[in-house]
Structures are given as structure tokens and as C-alpha cells.
N, C-alpha and C. Protein backbone atom coordinates (compact mmCIF):
# COMPACT_ATOMS: atom_id res chain seq x y z
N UNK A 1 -12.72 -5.83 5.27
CA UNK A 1 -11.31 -5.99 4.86
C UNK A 1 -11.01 -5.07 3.66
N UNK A 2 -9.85 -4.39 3.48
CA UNK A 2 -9.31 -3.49 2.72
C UNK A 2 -8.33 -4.41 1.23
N UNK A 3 -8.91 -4.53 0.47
CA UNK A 3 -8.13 -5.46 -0.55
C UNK A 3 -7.21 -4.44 -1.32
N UNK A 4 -5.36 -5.12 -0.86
CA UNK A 4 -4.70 -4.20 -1.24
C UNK A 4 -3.70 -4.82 -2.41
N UNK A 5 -3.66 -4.33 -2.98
CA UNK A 5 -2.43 -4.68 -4.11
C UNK A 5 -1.01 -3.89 -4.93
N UNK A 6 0.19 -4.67 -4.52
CA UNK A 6 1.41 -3.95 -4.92
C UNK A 6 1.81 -4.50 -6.06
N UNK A 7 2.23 -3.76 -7.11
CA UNK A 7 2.75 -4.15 -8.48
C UNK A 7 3.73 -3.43 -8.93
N UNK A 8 4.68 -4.25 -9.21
CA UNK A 8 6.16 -3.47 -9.93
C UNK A 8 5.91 -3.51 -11.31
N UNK A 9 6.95 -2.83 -12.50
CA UNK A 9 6.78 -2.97 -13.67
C UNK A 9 6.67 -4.62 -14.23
N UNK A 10 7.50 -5.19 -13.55
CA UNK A 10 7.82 -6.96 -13.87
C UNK A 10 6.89 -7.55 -13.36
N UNK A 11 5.85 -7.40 -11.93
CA UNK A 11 4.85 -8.29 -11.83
C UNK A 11 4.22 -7.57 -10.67
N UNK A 12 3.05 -8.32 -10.19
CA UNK A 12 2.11 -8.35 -9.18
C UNK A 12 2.91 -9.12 -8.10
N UNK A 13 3.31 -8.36 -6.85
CA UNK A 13 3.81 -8.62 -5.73
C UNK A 13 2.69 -9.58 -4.81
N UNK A 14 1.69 -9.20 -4.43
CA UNK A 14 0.84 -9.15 -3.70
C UNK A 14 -0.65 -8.98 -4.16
N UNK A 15 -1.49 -9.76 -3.68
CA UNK A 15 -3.09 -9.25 -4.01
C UNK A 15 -3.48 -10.21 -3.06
N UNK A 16 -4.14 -9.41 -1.87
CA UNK A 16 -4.67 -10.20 -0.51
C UNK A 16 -5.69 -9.11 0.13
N UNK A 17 -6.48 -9.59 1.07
CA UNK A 17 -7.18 -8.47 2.00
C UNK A 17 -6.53 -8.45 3.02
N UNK A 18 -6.24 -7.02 3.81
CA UNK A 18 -6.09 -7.34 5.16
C UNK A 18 -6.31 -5.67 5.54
N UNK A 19 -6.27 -5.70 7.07
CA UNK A 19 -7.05 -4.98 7.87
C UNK A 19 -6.06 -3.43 7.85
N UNK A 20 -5.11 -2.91 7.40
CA UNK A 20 -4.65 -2.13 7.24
C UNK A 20 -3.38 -1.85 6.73
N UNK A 21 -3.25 -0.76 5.56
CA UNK A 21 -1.70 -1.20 4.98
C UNK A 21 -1.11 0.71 5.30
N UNK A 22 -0.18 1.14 5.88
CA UNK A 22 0.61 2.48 5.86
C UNK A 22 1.66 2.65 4.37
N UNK A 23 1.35 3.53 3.98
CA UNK A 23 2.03 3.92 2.70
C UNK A 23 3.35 5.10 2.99
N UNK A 24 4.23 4.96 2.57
CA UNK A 24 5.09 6.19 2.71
C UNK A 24 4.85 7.60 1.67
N UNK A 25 4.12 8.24 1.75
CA UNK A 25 4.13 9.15 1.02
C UNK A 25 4.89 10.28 0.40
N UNK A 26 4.67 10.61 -0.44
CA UNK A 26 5.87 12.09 -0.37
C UNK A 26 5.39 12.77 0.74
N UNK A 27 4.15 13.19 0.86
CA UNK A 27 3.71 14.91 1.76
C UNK A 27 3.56 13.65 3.22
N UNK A 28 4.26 12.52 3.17
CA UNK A 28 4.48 12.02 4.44
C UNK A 28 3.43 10.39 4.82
N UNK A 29 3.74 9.86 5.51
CA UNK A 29 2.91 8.62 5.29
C UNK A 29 1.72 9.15 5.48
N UNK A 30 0.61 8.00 5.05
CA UNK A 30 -0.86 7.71 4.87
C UNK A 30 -1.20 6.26 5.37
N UNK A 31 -2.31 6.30 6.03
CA UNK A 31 -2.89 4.44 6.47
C UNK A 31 -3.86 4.66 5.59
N UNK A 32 -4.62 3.83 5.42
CA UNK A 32 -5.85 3.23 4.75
C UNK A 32 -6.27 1.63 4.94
N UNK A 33 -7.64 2.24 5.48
CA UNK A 33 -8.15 1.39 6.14
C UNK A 33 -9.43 1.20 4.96
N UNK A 34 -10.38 0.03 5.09
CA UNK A 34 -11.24 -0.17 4.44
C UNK A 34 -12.78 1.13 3.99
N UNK A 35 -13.01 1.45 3.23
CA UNK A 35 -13.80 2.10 3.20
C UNK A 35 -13.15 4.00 3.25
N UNK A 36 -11.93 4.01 2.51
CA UNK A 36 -11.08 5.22 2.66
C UNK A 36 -11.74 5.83 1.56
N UNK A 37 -12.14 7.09 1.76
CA UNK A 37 -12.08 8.08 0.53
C UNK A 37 -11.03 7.83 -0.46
N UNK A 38 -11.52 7.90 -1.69
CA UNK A 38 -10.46 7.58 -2.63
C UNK A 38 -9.40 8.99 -3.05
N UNK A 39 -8.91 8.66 -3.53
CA UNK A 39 -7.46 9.62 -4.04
C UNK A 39 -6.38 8.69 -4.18
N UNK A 40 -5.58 9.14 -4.73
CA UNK A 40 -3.88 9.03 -5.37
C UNK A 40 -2.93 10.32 -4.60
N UNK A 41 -1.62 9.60 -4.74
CA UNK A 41 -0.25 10.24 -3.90
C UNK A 41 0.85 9.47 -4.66
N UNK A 42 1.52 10.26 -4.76
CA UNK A 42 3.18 9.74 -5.53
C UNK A 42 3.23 9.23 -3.90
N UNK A 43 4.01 8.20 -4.04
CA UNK A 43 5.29 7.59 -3.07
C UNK A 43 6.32 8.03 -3.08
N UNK A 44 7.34 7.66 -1.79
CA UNK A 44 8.96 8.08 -1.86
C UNK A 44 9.45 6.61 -1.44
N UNK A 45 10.77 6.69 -1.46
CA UNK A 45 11.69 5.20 -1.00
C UNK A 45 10.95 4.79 0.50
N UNK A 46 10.67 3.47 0.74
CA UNK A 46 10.50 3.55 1.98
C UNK A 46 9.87 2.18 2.70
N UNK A 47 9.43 1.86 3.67
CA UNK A 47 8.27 0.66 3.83
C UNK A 47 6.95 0.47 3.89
N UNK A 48 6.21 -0.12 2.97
CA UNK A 48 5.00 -0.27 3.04
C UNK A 48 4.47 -1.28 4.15
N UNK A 49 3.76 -0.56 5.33
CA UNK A 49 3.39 -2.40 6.54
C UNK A 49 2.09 -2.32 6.31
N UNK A 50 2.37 -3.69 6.03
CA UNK A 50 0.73 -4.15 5.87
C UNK A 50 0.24 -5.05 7.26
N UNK A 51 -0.47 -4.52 7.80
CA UNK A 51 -0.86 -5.24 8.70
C UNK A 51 -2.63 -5.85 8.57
N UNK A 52 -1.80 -7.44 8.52
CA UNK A 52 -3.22 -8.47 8.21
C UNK A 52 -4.47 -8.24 9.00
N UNK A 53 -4.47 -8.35 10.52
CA UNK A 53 -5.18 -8.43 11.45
C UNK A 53 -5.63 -6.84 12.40
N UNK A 54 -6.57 -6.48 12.57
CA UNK A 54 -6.48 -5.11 13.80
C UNK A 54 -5.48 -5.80 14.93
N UNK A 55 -4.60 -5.03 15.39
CA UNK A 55 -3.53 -5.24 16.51
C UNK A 55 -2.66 -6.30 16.25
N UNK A 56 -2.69 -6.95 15.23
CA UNK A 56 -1.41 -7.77 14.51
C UNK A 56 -0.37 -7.08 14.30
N UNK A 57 0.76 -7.82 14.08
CA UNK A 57 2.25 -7.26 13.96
C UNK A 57 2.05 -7.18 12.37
N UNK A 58 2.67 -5.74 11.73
CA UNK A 58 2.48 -5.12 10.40
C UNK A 58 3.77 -6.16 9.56
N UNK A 59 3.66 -6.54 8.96
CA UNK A 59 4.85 -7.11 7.88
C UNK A 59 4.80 -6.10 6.97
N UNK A 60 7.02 -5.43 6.93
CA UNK A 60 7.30 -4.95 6.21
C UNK A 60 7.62 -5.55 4.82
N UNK A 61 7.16 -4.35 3.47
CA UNK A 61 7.64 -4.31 2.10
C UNK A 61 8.75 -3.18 1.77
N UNK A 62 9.84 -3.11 1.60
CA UNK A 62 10.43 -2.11 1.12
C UNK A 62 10.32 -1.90 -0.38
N UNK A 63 9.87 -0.97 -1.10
CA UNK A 63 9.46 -0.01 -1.95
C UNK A 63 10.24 1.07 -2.78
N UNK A 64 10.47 1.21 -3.84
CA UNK A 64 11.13 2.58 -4.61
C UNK A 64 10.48 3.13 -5.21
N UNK A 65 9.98 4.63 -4.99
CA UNK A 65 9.22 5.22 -5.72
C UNK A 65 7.61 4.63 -6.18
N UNK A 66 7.18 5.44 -6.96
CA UNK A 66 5.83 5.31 -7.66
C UNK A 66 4.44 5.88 -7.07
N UNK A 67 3.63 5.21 -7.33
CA UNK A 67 2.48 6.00 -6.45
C UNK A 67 0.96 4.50 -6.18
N UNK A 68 0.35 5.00 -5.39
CA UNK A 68 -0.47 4.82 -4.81
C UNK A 68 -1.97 5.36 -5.36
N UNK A 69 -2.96 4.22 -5.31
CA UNK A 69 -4.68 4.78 -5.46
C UNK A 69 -5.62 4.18 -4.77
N UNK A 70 -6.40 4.85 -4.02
CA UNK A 70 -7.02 4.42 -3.40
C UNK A 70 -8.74 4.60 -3.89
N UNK A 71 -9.48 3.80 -4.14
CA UNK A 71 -10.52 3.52 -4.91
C UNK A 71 -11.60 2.54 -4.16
N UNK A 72 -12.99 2.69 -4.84
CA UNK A 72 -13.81 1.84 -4.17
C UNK A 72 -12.99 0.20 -3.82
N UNK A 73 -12.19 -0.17 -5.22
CA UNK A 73 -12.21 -1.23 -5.43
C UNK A 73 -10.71 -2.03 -4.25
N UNK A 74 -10.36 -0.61 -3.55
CA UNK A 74 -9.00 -0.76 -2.78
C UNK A 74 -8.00 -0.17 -2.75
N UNK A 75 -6.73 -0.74 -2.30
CA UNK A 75 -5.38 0.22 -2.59
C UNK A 75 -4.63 -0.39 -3.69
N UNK A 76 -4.39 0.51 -4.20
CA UNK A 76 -3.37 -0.06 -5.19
C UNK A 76 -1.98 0.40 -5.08
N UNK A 77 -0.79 -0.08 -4.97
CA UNK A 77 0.82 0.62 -4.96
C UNK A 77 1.57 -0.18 -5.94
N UNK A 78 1.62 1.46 -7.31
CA UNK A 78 2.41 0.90 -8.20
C UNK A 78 3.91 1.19 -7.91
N UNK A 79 4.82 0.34 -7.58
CA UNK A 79 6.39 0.78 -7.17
C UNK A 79 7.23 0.84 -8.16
N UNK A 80 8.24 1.36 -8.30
CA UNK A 80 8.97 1.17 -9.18
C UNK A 80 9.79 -0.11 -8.82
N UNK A 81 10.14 -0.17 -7.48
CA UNK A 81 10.63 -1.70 -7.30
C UNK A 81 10.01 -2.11 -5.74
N UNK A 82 9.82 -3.22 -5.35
CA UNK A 82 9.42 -3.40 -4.19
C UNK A 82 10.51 -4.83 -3.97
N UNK A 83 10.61 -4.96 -2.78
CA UNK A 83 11.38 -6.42 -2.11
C UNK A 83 12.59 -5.78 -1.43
């Protein structure tokens, strides 16, 4: 499982595992799945789906700006606003 976490300036949205989350990127979306090479990417406006399960239906986050890191320890998406 890929432990992912979204945080706005005001709080921690989210901190859960699940099996795959798609990021909107600037140079265009990105998935990340467990065990991703790490790196960072600014974000653009857009939806983050996180999908809990392999072949589960993705639940959308809508997102403004910020960026994204991806690290041993997981994903991280700092937004400027999310909901």
C-alpha cells in the first residue's frame, strides 16, 4: 500500500494508505503507485483520485495549486486549497 497524504496551509486533509492516487501535474498528470521512485512536481488546478483498492472506483479531491513529493516514506500533496 502507497501511504498518501494531502495538506493545505490550514490542515491535514487526509493521511490513509491506498492502492493508487493520480496527481495533476503541471508537465501533465502522474500516478504513483507504491514503491515509486521518488521526486517532486509543482501541481496545477485540478483532481486528485485516489483510488483505495486495485480496480476500485477512484474518489475525487479537487485541488489548487502547490506541489507534490514522492519519497520512501510516500506521497505527499501540499495544495494550496483542496475540497
Amino acid at each position: 500500500m502507497l501511504h498518501f497524504e494531502l495538506v493545505t496551509p490550514e490542515r491535514l486533509i487526509r493521511s490513509e494508505d491506498v492502492h493508487m492516487v493520480t496527481v495533476p501535474g503541471t508537465d501533465g498528470d502522474f500516478a504513483v503507485l507504491e514503491g515509486h521512485a521518488p521526486f517532486m512536481s509543482t501541481i496545477r488546478d485540478g483532481d486528485v483520485l485516489v483510488q483505495k483498492t486495485p480496480g476500485g472506483q477512484p474518489e475525487t479531491v479537487a485541488i489548487r495549486g502547490g506541489f507534490a513529493e514522492v519519497n520512501a516514506g510516500g506521497l505527499t500533496v501540499l495544495a494550496e486549497h483542496a475540497g
